[in-house]
Structure formats: structure tokens, C-alpha cells
Protein backbone atom coordinates (compact mmCIF):
# COMPACT_ATOMS: atom_id res chain seq x y z
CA UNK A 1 182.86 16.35 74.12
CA UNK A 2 182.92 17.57 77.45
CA UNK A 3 186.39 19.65 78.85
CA UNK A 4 187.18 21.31 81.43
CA UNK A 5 190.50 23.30 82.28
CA UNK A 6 191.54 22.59 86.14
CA UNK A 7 193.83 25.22 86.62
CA UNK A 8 195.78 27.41 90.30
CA UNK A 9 197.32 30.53 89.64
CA UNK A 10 199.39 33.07 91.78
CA UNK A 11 199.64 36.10 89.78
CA UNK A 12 196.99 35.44 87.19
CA UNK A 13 198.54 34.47 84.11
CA UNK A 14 197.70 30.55 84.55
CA UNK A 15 194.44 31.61 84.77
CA UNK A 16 195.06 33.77 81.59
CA UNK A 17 196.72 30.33 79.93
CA UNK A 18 193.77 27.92 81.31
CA UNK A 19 191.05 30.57 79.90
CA UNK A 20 192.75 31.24 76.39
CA UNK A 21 193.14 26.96 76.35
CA UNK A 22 189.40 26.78 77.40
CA UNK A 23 188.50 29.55 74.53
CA UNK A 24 190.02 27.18 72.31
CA UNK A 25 188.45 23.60 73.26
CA UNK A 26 185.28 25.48 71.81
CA UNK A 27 181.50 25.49 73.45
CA UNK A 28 180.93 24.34 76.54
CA UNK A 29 184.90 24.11 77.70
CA UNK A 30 185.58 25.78 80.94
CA UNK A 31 188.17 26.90 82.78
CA UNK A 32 187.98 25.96 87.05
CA UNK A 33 190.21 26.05 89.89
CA UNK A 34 190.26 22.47 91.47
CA UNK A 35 187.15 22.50 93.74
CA UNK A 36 185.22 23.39 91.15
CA UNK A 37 185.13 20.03 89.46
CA UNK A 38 184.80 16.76 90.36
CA UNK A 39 186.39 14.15 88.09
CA UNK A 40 184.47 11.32 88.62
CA UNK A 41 181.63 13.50 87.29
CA UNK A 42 182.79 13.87 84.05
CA UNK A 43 181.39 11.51 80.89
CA UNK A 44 183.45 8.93 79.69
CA UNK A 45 185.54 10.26 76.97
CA UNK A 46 185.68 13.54 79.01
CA UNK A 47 188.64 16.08 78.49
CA UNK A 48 190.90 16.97 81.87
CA UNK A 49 193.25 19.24 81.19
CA UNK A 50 195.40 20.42 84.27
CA UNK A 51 197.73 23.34 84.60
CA UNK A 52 200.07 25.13 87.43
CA UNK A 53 203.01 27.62 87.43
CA UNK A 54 206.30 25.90 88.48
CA UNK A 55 206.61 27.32 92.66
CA UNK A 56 209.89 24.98 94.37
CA UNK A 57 209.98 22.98 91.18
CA UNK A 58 206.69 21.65 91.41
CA UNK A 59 202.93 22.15 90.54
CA UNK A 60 201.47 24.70 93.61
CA UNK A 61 199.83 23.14 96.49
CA UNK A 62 195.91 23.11 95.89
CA UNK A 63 196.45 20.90 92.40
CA UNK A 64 199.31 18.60 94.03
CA UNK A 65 196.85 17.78 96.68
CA UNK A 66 193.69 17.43 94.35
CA UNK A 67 195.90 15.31 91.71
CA UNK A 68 196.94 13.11 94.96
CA UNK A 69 193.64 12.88 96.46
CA UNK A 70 192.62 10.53 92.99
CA UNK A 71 193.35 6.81 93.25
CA UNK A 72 194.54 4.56 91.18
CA UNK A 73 192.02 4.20 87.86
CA UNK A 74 189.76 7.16 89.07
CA UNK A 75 190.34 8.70 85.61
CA UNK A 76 190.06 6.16 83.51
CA UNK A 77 187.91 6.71 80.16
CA UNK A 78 188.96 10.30 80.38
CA UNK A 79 191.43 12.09 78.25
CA UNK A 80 193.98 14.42 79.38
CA UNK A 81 196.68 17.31 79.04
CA UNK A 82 199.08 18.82 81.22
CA UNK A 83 200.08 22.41 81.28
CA UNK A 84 202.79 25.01 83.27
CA UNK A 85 203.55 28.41 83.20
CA UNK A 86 207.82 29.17 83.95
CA UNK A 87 209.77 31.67 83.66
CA UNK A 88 212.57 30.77 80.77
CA UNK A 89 215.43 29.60 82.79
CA UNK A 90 218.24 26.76 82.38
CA UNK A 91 216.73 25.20 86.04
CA UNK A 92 213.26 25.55 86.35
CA UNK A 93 211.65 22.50 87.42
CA UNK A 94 208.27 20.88 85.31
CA UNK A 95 205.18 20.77 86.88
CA UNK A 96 203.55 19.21 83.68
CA UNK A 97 205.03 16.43 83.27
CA UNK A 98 204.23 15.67 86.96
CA UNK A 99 200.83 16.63 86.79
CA UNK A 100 200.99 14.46 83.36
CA UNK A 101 202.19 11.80 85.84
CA UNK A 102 199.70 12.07 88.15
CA UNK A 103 196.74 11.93 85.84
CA UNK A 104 198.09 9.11 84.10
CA UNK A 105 198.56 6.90 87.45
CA UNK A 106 194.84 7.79 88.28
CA UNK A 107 194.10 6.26 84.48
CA UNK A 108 193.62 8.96 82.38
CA UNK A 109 194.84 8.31 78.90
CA UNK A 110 197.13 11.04 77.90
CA UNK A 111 196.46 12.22 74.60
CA UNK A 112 198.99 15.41 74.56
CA UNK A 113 202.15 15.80 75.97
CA UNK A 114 202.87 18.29 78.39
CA UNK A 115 203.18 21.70 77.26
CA UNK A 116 204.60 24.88 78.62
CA UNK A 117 203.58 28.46 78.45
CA UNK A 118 205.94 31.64 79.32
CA UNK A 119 206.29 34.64 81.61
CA UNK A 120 208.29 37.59 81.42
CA UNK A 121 208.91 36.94 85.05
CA UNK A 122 208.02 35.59 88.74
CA UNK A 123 205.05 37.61 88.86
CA UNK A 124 204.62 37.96 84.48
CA UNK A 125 203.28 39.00 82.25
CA UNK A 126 203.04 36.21 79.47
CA UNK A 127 205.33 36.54 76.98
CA UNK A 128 204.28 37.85 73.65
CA UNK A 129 202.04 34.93 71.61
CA UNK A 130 201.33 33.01 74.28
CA UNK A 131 197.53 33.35 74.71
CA UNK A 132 197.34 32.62 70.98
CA UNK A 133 199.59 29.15 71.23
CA UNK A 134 197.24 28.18 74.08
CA UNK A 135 193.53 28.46 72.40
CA UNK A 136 195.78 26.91 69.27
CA UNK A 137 196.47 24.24 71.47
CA UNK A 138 192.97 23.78 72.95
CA UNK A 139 192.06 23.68 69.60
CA UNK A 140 194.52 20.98 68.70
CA UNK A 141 193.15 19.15 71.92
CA UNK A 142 189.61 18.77 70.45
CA UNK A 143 190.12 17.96 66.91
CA UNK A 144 188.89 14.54 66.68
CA UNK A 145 191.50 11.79 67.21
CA UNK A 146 193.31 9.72 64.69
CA UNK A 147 193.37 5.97 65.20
């Protein structure tokens, strides 16, 4: 199975997050930043998984405009995940479910759902554990599929 982990960072601990994910996926995953891949390039069956920190409630600006650049069915026959780092607040926003969103208008078939990883603060670091829960979760992501 081909993955790869389409990820924009401001501080560096997304990238942390979309590596530690990628570690987990196994051989061959990697971790890019959005012009790095092109989705209609991937295989059929293909893993997409697509992360962002939370900035104004929302995923940042390079992977809102790459998610909206896809049309309608572009995706389909790939599998996806959605991802966000946040700081833990009350009001914070989610940026995975609306990249979740987004890949599932463009087709993908969501096989996760969204998923959020911690920071300390603005600027981090992760909390404590969360590398580990995301390579668990990348690992979780490619065990084969019931059903």
C-alpha cells in the first residue's frame, strides 16, 4: 500500500506528528508538505493522510488551498485520514474534521476519523506521548481493513 502524509507546519511539531504517523504506516510511507505530492498520482487504494495545526480556527493556508484546488471525485479509490495539532482549550476550532470534509467531497473514502494531537502551547512542544499515539495510529491506519 502506498501512503503518504501531506502535512504544513508553523513551529515544527506537525511536522513532528506527520513524521512519527509516517514512521508508523511502515516502508515506503512518507511524510510531504503539499507540493510535494500530487494526488491524482497515487494508486488506487492509495493512503492520503492530511494534517494542519488549528491557525483562526481553521487548517493553515497552503493545505486549505491544495484541499480546495481538488474537484469533486479527484480522490476517489483513495483512502484517507485527517489530522490537527491544538493547543487544549474549551474554543479551539478543528481543522480535521474540515480537512476530513474536504477529502471526502473530492471522493476519498474516509477510513479514520479525524484525530487530534497536542501542544504545550502556540508555538509547543507536543505534549508528553504524543509522537508515540501518532506512529500507533499510523499503524492502526495500515492494518488491513475489516469488511
Amino acid at each position: 500500500m502506498e501512503a503518504v502524509v501531506v502535512y504544513e507546519s508553523q513551529f515544527g511539531n506537525t511536522r513532528q506528528i506527520a513524521e512519527a504517523i509516517s514512521r508508523g504506516l511502515g516502508d515506503g510511507a512518507r511524510a510531504v508538505v503539499p507540493d510535494e505530492v500530487r494526488p491524482e498520482k497515487l494508486a488506487p487504494g492509495s493512503l492520503l493522510v492530511v494534517g494542519s495545526p488549528i491557525v483562526g480556527w481553521r487548517p493553515l493556508e497552503d493545505i486549505g488551498a491544495w484541499l480546495a484546488s481538488m474537484d469533486p471525485g479527484s480522490l476517489k479509490g483513495l483512502r484517507a485520514a485527517a489530522f490537527d495539532t491544538r493547543v487544549r482549550l474549551f474554543f479551539h476550532g478543528d481543522a480535521a474534521k474540515k480537512i476530513a470534509r474536504a477529502l471526502d467531497a473530492a471522493g476519498a473514502e474516509l477510513v479514520a476519523d479525524p484525530i487530534w494531537f497536542y501542544v504545550e502551547g502556540k508555538e509547543g512542544p507536543l505534549l508528553d506521548g504524543e509522537l508515540e499515539r501518532a506512529e500507533q495510529w499510523g499503524a492502526h491506519l495500515a492494518a488491513p481493513q475489516e469488511g
